[in-house]
Protein backbone atom coordinates (compact mmCIF):
# COMPACT_ATOMS: atom_id res chain seq x y z
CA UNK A 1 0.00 0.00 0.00
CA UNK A 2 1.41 3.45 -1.06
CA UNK A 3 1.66 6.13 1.24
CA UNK A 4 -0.85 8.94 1.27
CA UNK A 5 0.03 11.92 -0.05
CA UNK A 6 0.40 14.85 2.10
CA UNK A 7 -0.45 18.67 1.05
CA UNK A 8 1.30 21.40 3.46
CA UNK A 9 -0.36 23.89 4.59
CA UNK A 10 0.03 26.69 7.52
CA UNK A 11 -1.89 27.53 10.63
CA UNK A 12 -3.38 30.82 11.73
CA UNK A 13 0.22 30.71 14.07
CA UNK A 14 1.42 30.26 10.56
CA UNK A 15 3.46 26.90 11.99
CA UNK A 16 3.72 24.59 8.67
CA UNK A 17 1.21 21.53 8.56
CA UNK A 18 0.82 18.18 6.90
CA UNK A 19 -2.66 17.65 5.59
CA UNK A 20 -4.08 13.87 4.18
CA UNK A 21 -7.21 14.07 2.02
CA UNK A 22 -9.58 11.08 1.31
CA UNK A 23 -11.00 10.52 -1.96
CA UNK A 24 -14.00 12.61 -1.37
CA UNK A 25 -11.17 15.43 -0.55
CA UNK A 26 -12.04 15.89 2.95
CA UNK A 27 -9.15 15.82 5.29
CA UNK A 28 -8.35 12.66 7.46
CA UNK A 29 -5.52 13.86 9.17
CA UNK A 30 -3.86 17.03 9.77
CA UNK A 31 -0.56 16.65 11.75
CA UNK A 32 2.11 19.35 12.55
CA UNK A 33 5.19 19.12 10.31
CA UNK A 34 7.22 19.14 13.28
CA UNK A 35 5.53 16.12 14.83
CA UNK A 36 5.12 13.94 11.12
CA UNK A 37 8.44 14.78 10.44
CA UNK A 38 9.84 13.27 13.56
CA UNK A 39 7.46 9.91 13.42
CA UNK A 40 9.26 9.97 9.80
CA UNK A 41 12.52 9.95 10.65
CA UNK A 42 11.75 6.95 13.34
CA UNK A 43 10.98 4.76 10.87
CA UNK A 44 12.55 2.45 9.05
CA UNK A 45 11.66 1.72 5.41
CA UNK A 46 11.66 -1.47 3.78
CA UNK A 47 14.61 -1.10 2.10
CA UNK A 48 16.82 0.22 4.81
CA UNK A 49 15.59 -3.33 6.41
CA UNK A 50 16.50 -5.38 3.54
CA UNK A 51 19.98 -3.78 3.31
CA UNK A 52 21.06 -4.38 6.69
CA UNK A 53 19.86 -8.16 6.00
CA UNK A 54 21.98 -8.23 2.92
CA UNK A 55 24.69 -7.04 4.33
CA UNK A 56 24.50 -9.12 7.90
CA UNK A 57 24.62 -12.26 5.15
CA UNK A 58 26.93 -11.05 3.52
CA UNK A 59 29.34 -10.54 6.44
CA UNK A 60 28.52 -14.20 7.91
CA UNK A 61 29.10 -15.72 4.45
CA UNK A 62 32.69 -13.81 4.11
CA UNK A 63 33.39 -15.31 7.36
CA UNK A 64 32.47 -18.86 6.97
CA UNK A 65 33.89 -19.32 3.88
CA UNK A 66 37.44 -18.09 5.64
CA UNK A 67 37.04 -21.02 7.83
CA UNK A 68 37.36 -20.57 11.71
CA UNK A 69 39.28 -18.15 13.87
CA UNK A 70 42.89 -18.63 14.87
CA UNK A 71 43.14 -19.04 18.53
CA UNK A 72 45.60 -15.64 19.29
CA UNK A 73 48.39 -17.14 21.73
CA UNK A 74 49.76 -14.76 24.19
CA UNK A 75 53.40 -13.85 23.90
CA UNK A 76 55.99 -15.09 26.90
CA UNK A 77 58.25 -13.16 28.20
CA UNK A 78 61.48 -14.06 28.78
CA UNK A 79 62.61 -13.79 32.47
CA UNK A 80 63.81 -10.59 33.22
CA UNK A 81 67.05 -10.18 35.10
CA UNK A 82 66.93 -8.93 38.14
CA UNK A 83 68.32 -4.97 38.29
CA UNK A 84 71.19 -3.94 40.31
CA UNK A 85 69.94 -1.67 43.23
CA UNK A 86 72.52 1.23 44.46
CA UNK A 87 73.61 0.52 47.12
CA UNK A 88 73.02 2.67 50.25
CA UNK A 89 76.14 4.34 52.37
């Protein structure tokens, strides 16, 4: 289902508004721009989902096919020798 188109429009505190019509042309909805602009930018389209899909497969394909991890072995140190204190007179 397509999303309904919105006229703008302002108010007598000349703050800009979103207006739906129906078929008949009488409005449905009238929302702030400030408010449907902020429930707009919530949202997350279709295709934003399906791209973050595609590229989560994508990532756990790369690493399969590179077969598993390397265990990382720590480094070890070689005894240090002890330091030479000064003496005290």
């Amino acid at each position: 289902m397509a999303a309904k188109k919105r006229t703008t429009h302002r108010s007598r505190s000349n703050s800009k508004l979103y207006a739906e019509r129906s078929r008949k042309g009488e409005f449905e909805d009238i929302q702030t721009y400030k408010r449907a602009h902020g429930q707009d930018v919530k949202r997350v389209s279709k295709a934003e989902t399906a791209a973050k899909r595609k590229a989560a497969a994508k990532k756990k394909s790369a690493a399969k096919k590179k077969g598993p991890a390397k265990k990382k072995t720590r480094a070890v140190r070689k005894a240090a020798a002890p330091r030479k204190s000064a003496k005290k007179k």
